[in-house]
C-alpha atoms as a PDB file:
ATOM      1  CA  UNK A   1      -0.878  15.137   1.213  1.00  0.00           C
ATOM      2  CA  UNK A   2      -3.951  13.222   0.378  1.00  0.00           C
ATOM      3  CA  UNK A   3      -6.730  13.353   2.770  1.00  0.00           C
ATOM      4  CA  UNK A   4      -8.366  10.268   3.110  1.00  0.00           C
ATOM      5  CA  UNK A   5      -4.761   8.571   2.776  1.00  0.00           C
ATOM      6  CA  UNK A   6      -2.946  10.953   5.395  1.00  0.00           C
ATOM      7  CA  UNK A   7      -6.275  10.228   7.464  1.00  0.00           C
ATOM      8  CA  UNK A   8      -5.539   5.878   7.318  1.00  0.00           C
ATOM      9  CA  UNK A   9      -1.854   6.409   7.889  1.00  0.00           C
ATOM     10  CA  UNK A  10      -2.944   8.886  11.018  1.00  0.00           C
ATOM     11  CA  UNK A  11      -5.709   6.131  12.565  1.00  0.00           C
ATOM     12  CA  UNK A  12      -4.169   2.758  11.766  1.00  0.00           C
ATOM     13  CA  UNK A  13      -0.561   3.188  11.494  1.00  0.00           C
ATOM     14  CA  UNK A  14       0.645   2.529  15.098  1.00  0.00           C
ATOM     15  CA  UNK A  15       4.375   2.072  16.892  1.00  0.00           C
ATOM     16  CA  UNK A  16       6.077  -1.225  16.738  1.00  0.00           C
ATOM     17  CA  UNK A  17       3.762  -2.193  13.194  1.00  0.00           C
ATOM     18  CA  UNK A  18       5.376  -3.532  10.260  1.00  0.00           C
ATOM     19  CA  UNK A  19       3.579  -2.029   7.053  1.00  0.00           C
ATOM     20  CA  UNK A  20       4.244  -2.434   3.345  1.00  0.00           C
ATOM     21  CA  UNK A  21       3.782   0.341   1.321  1.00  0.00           C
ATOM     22  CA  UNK A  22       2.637  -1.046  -1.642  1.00  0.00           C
ATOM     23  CA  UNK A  23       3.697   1.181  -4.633  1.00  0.00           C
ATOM     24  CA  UNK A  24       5.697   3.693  -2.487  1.00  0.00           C
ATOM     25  CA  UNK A  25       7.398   5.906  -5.281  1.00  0.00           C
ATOM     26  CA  UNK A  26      10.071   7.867  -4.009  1.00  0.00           C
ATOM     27  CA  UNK A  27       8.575   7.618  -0.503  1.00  0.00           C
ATOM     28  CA  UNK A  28       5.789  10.632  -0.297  1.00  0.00           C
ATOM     29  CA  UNK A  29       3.669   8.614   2.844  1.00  0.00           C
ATOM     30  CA  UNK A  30       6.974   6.399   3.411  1.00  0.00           C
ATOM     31  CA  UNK A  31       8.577   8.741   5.681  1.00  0.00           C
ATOM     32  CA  UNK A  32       5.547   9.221   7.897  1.00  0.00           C
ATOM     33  CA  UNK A  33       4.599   5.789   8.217  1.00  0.00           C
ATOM     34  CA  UNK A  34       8.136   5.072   8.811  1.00  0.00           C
ATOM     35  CA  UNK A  35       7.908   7.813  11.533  1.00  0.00           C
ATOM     36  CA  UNK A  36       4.232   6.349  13.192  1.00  0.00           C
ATOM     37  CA  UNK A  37       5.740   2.626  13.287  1.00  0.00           C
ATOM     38  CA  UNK A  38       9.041   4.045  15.330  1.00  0.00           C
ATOM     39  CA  UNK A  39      11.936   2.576  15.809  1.00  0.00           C
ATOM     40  CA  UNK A  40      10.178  -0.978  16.851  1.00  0.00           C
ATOM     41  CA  UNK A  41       8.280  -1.077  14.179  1.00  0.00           C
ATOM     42  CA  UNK A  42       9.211  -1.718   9.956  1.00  0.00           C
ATOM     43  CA  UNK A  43       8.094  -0.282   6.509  1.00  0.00           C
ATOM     44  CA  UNK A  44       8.394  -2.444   3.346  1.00  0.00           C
ATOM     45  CA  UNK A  45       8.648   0.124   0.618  1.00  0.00           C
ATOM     46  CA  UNK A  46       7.769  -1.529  -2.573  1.00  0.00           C
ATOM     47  CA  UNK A  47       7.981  -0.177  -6.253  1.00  0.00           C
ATOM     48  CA  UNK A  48       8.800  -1.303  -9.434  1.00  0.00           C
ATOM     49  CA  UNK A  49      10.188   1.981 -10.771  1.00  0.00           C
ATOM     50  CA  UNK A  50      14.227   1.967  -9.895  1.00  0.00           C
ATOM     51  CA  UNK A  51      14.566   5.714  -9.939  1.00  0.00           C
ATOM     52  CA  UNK A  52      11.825   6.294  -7.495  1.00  0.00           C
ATOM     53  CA  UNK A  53      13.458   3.295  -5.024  1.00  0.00           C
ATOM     54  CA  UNK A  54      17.070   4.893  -5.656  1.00  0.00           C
ATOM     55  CA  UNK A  55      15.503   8.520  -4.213  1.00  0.00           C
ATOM     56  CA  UNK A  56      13.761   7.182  -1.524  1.00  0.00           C
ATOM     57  CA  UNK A  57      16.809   5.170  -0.491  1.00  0.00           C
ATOM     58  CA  UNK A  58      18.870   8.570  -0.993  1.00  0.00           C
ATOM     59  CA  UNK A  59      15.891  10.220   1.399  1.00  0.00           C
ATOM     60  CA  UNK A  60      15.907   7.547   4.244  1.00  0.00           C
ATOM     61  CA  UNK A  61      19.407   7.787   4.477  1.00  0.00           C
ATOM     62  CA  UNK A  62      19.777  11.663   4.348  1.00  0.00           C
ATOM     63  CA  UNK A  63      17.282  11.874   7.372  1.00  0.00           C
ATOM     64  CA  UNK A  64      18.724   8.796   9.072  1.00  0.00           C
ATOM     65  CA  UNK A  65      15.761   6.464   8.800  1.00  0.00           C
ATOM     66  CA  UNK A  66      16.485   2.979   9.979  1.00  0.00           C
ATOM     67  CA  UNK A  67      13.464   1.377   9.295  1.00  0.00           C
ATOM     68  CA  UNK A  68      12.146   1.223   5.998  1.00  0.00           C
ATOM     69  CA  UNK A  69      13.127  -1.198   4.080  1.00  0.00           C
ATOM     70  CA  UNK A  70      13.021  -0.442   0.165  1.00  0.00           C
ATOM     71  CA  UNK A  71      13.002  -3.111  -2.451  1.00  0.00           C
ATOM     72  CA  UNK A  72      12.923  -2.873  -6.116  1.00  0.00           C
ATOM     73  CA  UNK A  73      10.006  -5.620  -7.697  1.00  0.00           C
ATOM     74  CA  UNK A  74       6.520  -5.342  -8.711  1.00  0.00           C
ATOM     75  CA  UNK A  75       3.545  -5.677  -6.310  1.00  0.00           C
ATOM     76  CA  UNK A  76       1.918  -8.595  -7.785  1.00  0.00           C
ATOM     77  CA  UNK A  77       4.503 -10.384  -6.824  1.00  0.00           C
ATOM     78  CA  UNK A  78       6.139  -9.762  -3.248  1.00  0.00           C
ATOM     79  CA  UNK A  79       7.514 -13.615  -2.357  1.00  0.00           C
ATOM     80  CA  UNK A  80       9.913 -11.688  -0.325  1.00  0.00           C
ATOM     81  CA  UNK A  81       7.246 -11.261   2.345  1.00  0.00           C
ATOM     82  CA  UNK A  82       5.938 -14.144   4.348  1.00  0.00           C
ATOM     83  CA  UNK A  83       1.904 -14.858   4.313  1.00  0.00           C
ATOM     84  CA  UNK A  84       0.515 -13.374   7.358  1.00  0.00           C
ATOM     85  CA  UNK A  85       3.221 -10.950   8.356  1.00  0.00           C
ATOM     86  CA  UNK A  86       1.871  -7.783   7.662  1.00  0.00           C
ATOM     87  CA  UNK A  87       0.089  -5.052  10.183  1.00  0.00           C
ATOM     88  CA  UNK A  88      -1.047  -2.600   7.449  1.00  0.00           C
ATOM     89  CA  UNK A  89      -0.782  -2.262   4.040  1.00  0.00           C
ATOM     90  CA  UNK A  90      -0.977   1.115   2.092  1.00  0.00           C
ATOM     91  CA  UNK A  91      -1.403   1.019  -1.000  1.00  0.00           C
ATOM     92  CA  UNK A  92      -1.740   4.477  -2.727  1.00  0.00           C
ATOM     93  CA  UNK A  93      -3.200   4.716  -6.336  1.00  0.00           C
ATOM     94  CA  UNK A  94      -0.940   1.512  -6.770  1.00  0.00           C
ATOM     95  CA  UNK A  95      -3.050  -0.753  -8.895  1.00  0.00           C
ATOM     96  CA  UNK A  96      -4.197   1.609 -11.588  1.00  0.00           C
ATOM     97  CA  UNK A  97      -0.145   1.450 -12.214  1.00  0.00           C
ATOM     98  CA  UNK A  98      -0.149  -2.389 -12.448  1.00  0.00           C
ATOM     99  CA  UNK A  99      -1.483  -4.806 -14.963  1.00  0.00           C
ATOM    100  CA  UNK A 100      -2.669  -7.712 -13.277  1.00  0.00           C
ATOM    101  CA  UNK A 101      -5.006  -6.004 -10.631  1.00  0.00           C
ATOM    102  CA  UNK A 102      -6.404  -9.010  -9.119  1.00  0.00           C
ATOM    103  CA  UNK A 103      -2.621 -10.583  -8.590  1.00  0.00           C
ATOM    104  CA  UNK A 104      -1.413  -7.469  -6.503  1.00  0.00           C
ATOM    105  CA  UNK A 105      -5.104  -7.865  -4.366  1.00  0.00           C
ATOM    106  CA  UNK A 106      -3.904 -11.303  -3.756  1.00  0.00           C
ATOM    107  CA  UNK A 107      -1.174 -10.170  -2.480  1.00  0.00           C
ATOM    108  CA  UNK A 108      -2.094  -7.546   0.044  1.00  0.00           C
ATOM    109  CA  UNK A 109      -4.466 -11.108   1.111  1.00  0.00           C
ATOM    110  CA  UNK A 110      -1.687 -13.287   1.137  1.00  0.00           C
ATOM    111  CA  UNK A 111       0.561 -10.913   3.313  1.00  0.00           C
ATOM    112  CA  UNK A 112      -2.385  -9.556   5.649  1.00  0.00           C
ATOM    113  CA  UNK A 113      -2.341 -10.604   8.889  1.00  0.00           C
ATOM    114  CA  UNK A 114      -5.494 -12.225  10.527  1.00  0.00           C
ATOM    115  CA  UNK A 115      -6.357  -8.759  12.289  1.00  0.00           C
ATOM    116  CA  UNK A 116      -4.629  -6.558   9.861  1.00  0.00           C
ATOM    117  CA  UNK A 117      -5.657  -3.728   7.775  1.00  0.00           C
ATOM    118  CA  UNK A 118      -5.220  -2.593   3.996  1.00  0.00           C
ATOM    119  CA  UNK A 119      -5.811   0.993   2.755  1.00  0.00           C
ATOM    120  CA  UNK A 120      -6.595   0.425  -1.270  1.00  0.00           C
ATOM    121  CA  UNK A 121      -6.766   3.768  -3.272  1.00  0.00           C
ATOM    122  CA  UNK A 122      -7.079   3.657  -7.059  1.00  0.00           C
ATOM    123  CA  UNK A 123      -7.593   6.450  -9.582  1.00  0.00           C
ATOM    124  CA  UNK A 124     -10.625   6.247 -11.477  1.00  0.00           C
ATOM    125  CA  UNK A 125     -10.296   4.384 -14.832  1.00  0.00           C
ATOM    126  CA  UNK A 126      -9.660   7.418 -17.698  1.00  0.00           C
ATOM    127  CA  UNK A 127      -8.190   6.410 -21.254  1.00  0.00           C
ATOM    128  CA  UNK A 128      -5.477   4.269 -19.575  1.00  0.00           C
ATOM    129  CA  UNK A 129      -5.454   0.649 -20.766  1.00  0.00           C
ATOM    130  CA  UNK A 130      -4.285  -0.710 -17.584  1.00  0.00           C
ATOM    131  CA  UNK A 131      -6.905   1.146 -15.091  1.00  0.00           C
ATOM    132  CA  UNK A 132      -8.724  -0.588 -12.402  1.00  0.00           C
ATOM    133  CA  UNK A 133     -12.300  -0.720 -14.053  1.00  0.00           C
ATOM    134  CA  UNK A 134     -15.357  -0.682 -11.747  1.00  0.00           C
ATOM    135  CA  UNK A 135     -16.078  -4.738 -12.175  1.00  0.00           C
ATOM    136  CA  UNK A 136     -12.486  -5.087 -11.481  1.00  0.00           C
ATOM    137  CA  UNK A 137     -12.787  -2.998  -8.398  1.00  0.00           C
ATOM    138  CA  UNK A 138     -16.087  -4.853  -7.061  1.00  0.00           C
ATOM    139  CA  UNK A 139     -14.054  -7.759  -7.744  1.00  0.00           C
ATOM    140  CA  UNK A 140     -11.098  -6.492  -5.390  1.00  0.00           C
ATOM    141  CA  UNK A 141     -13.773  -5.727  -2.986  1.00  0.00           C
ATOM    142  CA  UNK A 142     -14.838  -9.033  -2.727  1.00  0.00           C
ATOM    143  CA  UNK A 143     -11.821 -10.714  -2.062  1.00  0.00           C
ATOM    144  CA  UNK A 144     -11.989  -8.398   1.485  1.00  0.00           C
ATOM    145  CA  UNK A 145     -14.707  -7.311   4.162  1.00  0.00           C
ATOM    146  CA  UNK A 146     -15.073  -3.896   3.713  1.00  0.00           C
ATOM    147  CA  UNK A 147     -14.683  -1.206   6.795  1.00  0.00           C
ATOM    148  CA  UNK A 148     -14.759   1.806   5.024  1.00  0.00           C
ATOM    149  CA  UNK A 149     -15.025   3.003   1.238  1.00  0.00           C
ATOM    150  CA  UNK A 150     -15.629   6.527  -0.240  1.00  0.00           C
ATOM    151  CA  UNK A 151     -14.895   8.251  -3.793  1.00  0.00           C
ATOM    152  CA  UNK A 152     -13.783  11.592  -5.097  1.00  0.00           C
ATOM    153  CA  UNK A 153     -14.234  13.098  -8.852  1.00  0.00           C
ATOM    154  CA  UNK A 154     -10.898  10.904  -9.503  1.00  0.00           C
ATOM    155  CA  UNK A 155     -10.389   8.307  -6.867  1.00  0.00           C
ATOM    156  CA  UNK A 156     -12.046   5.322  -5.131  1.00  0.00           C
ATOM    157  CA  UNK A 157     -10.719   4.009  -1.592  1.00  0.00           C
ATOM    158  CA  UNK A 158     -11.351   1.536   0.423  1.00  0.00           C
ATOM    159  CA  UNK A 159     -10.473   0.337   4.268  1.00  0.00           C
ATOM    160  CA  UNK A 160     -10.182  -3.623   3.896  1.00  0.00           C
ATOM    161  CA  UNK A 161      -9.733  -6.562   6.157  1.00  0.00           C
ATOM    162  CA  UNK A 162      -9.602 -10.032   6.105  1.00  0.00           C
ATOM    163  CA  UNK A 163     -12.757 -11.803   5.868  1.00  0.00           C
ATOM    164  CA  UNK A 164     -14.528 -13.681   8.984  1.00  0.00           C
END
């Protein structure tokens, strides 16, 4: 698993949380954040891909996971989640795989609770059209107050939180 993700999920993800995991695929981190919020807590697993939703519903239920919730929709759009409701978001390489970057930022906002936390990864921008470029991803920034940030040779992450 990734480091500096694994390393969030490990410091931030705590029991009785509910987290969203924002772009959750088939449910890599899923499981272990479902594990870390326990049985008080919740997971929102949210992707827009149907295949990777029908396995990870295929791998809660096979391990008898009762508290992850996975629904099918794209992340600039999550309605189904009340403003301010959120504990942590994680959102893994997510927005390079979305085309309005600055709608699924506004999202992670709009469900953040006051004293919540988001972990934003994105893959540094390559030939794709749809990559998060670096104005975009100062922009992103912006919208937060930064705890943490660091880069690789093909990712950028950051820690956010709400602002003051």
């Amino acid at each position: 698993m990734e480091g500096s993700a694994m390393r969030f999920i490990r410091e931030y993800v705590k029991d009785g949380m509910t987290v969203l995991d924002m772009g959750s695929g088939p449910g890599f981190f899923t499981v272990e954040i479902s594990r870390r919020v326990g049985h008080r807590g919740l997971v929102y697993a949210v992707d827009a891909d149907e295949n990777s939703i029908n396995l990870l519903k295929r791998k809660i239920e096979s391990q008898s996971i009762n508290n992850v919730i996975p629904i099918l929709a794209s992340v600039d759009k999550m309605d189904f989640i009340d403003d301010n409701s959120i504990d942590v978001v994680f959102s893994n390489k997510t927005l390079c795989c979305v085309r309005r970057h600055l709608d699924a930022a506004k999202e992670i906002k709009r469900v953040l609770k006051r004293e919540g936390v988001a972990y934003v990864s994105i893959s540094r921008p390559a030939l794709d059209t749809i990559s998060v470029n670096s104005e975009e991803w100062a922009a992103i920034l912006s919208m937060f107050r930064i705890i943490k940030q660091g880069a690789s040779l093909m990712s950028r992450w950051a820690i956010l939180a709400l602002p003051y």
